[in-house]
C-alpha atoms as a PDB file:
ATOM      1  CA  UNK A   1       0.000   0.000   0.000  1.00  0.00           C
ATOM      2  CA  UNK A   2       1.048   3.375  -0.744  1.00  0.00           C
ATOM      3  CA  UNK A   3       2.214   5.633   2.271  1.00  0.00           C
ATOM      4  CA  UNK A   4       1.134   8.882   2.789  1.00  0.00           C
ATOM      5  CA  UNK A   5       2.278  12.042   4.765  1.00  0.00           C
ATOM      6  CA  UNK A   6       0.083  12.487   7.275  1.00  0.00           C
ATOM      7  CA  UNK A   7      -2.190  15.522   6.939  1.00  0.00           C
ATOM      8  CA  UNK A   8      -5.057  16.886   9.081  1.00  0.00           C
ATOM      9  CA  UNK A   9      -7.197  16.364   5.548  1.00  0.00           C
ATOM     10  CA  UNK A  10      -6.202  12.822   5.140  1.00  0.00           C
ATOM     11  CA  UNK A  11      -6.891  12.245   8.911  1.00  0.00           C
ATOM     12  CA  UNK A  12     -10.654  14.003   8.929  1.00  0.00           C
ATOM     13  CA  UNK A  13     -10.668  11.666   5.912  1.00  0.00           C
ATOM     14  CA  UNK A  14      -9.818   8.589   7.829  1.00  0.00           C
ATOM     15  CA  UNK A  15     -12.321   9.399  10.561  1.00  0.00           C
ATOM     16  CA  UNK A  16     -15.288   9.800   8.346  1.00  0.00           C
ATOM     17  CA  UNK A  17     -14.189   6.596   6.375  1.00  0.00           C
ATOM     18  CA  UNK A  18     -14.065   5.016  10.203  1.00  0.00           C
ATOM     19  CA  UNK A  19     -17.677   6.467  10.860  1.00  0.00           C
ATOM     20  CA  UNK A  20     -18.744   4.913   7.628  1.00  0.00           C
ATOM     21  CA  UNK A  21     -17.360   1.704   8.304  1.00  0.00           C
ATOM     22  CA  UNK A  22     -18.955   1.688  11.762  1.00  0.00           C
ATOM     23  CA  UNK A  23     -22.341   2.454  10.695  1.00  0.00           C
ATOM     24  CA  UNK A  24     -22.647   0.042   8.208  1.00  0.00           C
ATOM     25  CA  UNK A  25     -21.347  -2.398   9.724  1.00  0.00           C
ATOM     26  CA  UNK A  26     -23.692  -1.681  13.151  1.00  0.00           C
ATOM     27  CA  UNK A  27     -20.754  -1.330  15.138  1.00  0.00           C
ATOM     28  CA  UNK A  28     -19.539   1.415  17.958  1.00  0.00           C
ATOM     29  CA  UNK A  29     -17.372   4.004  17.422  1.00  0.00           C
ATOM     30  CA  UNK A  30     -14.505   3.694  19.420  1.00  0.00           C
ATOM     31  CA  UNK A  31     -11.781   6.295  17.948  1.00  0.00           C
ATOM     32  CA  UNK A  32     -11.404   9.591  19.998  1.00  0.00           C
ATOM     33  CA  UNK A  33     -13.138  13.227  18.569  1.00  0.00           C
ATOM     34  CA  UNK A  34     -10.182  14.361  16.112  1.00  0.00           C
ATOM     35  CA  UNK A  35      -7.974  10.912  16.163  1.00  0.00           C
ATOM     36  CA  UNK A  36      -5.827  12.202  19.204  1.00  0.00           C
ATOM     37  CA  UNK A  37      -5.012   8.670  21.774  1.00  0.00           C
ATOM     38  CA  UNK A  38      -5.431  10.297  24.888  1.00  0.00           C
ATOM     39  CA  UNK A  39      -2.391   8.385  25.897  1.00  0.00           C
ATOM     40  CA  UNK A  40       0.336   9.154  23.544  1.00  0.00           C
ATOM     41  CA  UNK A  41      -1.373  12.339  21.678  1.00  0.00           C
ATOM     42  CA  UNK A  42      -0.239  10.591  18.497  1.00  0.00           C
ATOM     43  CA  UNK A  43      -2.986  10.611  16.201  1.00  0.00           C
ATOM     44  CA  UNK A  44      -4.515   6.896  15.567  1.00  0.00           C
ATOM     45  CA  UNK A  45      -5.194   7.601  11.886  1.00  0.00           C
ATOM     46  CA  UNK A  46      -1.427   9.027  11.474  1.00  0.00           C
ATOM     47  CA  UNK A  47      -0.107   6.811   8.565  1.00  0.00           C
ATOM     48  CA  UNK A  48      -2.328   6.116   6.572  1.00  0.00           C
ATOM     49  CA  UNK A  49      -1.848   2.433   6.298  1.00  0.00           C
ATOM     50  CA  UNK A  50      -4.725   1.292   8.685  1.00  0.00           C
ATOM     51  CA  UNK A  51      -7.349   0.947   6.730  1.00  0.00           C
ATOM     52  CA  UNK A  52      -9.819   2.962   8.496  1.00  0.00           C
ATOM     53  CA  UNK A  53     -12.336   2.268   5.877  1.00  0.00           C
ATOM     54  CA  UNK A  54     -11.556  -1.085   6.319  1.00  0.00           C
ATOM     55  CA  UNK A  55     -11.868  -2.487   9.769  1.00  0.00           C
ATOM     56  CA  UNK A  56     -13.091  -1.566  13.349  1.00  0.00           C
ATOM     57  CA  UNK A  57     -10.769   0.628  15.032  1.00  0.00           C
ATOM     58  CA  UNK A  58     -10.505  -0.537  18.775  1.00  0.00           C
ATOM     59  CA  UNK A  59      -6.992   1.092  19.926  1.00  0.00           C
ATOM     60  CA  UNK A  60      -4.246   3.265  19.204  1.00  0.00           C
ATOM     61  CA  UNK A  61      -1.905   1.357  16.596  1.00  0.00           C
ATOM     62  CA  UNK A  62       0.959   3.813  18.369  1.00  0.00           C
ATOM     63  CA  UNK A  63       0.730   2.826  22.162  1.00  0.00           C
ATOM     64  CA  UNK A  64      -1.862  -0.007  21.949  1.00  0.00           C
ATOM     65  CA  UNK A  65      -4.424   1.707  24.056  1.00  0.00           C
ATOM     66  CA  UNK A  66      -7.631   0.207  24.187  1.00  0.00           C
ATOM     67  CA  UNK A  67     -10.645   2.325  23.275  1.00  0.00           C
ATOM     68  CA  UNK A  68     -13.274  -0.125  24.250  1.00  0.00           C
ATOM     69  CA  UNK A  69     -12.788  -0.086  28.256  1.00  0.00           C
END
């Protein structure tokens, strides 16, 4: 897959392709407002190799914090 520079565009991209994914697929969202872990500040969509659109974000790829607790 190709990478990307991370941008604020290609993350609010990401995030609405996570939304998407989640409501079609009936399932919670689980990412924070804006992508920032509240952990590690990095943000969770920072990449663009995760496939957002894709599968069912549950943590921070960066520091493995769990969004679903």
């Amino acid at each position: 897959m190709e990478k990307r520079n991370f941008t604020k565009k290609f993350a609010s991209e990401a995030e609405r392709a996570q939304r998407v994914f989640c409501r079609e697929n009936s399932l919670p969202f689980f990412a924070p407002e804006g992508g920032r872990c509240p952990r590690c500040g990095r943000n969770v969509y920072e990449g663009g190799t995760n496939g957002a659109g894709e599968a069912h974000l549950t943590g921070c790829p960066h520091c493995h914090l769990t969004f679903c607790d």
